[in-house]
PDB file of N, CA and C in Angstrom:
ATOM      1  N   UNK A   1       0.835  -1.210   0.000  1.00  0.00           N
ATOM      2  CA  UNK A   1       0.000   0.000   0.000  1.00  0.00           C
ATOM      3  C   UNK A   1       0.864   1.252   0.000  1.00  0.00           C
ATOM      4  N   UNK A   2       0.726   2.337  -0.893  1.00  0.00           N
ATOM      5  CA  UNK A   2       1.303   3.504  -1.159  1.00  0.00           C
ATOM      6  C   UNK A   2       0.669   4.334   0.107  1.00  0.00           C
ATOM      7  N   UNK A   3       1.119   5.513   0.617  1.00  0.00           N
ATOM      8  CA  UNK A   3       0.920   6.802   1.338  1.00  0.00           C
ATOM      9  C   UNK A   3      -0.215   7.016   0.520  1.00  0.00           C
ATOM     10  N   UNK A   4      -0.738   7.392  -0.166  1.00  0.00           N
ATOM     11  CA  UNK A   4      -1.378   7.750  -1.243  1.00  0.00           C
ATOM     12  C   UNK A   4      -3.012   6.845  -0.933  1.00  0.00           C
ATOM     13  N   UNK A   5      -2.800   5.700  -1.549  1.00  0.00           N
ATOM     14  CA  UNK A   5      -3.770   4.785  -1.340  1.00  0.00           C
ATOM     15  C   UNK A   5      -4.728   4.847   0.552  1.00  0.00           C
ATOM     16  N   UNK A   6      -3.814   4.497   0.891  1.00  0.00           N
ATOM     17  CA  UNK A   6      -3.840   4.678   2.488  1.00  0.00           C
ATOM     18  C   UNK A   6      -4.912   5.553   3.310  1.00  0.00           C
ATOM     19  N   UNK A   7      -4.151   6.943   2.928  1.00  0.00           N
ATOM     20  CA  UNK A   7      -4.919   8.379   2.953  1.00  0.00           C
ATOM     21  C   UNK A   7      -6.043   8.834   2.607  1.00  0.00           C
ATOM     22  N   UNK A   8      -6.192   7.866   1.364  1.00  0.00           N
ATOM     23  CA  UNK A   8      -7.331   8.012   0.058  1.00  0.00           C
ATOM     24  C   UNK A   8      -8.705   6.980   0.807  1.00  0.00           C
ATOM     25  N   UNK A   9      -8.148   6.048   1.605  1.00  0.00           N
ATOM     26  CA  UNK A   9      -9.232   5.374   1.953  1.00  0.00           C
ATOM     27  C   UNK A   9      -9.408   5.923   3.411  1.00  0.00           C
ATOM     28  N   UNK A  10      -8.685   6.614   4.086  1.00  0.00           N
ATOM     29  CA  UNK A  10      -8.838   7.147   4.962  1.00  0.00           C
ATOM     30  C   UNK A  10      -9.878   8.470   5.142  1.00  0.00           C
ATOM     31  N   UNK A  11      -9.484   8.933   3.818  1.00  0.00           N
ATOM     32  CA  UNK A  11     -10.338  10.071   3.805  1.00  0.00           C
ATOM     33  C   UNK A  11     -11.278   9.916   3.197  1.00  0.00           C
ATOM     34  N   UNK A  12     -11.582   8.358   2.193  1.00  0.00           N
ATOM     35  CA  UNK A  12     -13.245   8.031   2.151  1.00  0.00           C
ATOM     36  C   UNK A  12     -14.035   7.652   3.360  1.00  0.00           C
ATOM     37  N   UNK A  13     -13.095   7.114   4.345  1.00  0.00           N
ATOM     38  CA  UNK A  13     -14.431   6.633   5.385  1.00  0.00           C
ATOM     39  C   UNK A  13     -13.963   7.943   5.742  1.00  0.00           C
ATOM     40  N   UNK A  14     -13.150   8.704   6.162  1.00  0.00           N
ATOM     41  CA  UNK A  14     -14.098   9.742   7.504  1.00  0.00           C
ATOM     42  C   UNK A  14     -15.728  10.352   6.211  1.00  0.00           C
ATOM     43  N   UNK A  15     -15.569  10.783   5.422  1.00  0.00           N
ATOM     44  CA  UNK A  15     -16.776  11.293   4.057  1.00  0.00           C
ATOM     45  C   UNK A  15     -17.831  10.349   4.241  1.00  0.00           C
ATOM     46  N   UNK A  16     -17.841   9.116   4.990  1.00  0.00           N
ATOM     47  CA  UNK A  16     -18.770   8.215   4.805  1.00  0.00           C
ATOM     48  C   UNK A  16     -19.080   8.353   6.020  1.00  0.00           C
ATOM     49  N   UNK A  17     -18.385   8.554   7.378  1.00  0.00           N
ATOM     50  CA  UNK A  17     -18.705   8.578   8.424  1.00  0.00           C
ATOM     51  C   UNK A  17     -19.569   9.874   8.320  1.00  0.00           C
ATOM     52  N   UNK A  18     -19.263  11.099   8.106  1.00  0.00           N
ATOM     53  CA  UNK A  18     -19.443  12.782   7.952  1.00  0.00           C
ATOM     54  C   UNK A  18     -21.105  12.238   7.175  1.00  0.00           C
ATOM     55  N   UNK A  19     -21.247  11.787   6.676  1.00  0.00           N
ATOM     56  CA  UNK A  19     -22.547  11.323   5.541  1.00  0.00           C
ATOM     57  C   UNK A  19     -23.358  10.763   6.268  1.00  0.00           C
ATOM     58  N   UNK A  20     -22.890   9.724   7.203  1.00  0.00           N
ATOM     59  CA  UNK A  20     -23.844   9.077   8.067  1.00  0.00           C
ATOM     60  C   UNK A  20     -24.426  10.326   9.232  1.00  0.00           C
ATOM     61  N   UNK A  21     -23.694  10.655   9.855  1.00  0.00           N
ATOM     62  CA  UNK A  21     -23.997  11.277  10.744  1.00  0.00           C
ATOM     63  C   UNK A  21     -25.044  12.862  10.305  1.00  0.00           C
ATOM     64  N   UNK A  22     -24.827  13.202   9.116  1.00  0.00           N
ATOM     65  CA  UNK A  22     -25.402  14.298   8.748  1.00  0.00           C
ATOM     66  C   UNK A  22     -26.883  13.558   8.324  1.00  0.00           C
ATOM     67  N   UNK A  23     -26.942  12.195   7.392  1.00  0.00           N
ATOM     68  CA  UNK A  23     -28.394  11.743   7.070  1.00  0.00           C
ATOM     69  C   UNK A  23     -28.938  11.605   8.447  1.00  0.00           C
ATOM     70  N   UNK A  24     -28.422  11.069   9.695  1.00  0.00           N
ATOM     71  CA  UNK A  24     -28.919  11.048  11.363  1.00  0.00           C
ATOM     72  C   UNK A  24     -29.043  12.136  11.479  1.00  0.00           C
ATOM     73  N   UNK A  25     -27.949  13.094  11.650  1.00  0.00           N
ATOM     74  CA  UNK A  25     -29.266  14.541  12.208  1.00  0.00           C
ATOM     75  C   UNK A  25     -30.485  15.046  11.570  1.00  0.00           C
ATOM     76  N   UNK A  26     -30.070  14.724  10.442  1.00  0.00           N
ATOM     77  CA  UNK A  26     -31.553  15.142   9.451  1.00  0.00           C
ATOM     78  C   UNK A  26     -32.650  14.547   9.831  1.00  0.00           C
ATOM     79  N   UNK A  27     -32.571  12.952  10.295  1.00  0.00           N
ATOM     80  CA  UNK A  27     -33.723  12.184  10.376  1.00  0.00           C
ATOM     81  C   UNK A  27     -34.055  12.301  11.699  1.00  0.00           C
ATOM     82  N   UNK A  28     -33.366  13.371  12.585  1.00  0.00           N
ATOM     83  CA  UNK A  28     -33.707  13.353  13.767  1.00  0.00           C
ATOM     84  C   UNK A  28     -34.372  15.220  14.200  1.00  0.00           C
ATOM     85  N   UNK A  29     -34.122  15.563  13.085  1.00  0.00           N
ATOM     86  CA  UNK A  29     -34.315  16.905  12.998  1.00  0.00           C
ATOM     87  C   UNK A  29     -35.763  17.067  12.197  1.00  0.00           C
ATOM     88  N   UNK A  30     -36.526  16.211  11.558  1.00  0.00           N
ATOM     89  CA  UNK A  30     -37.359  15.848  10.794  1.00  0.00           C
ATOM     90  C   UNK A  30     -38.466  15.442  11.735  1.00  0.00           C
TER      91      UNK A  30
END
């Protein structure tokens, strides 16, 4: 695994985490 690769999936889950949590406040704000 490259620095690169690594980072890249790192910074898809936090975007997936950030996604979850924003569709939850919505559905809790609703």
């Amino acid at each position: 695994l490259s620095i690169d690769e690594l980072s890249r999936k790192k910074l898809d889950l936090t975007a997936e985490e950030l996604t979850e949590e924003k569709a939850l406040a919505y559905s809790c704000l609703s």
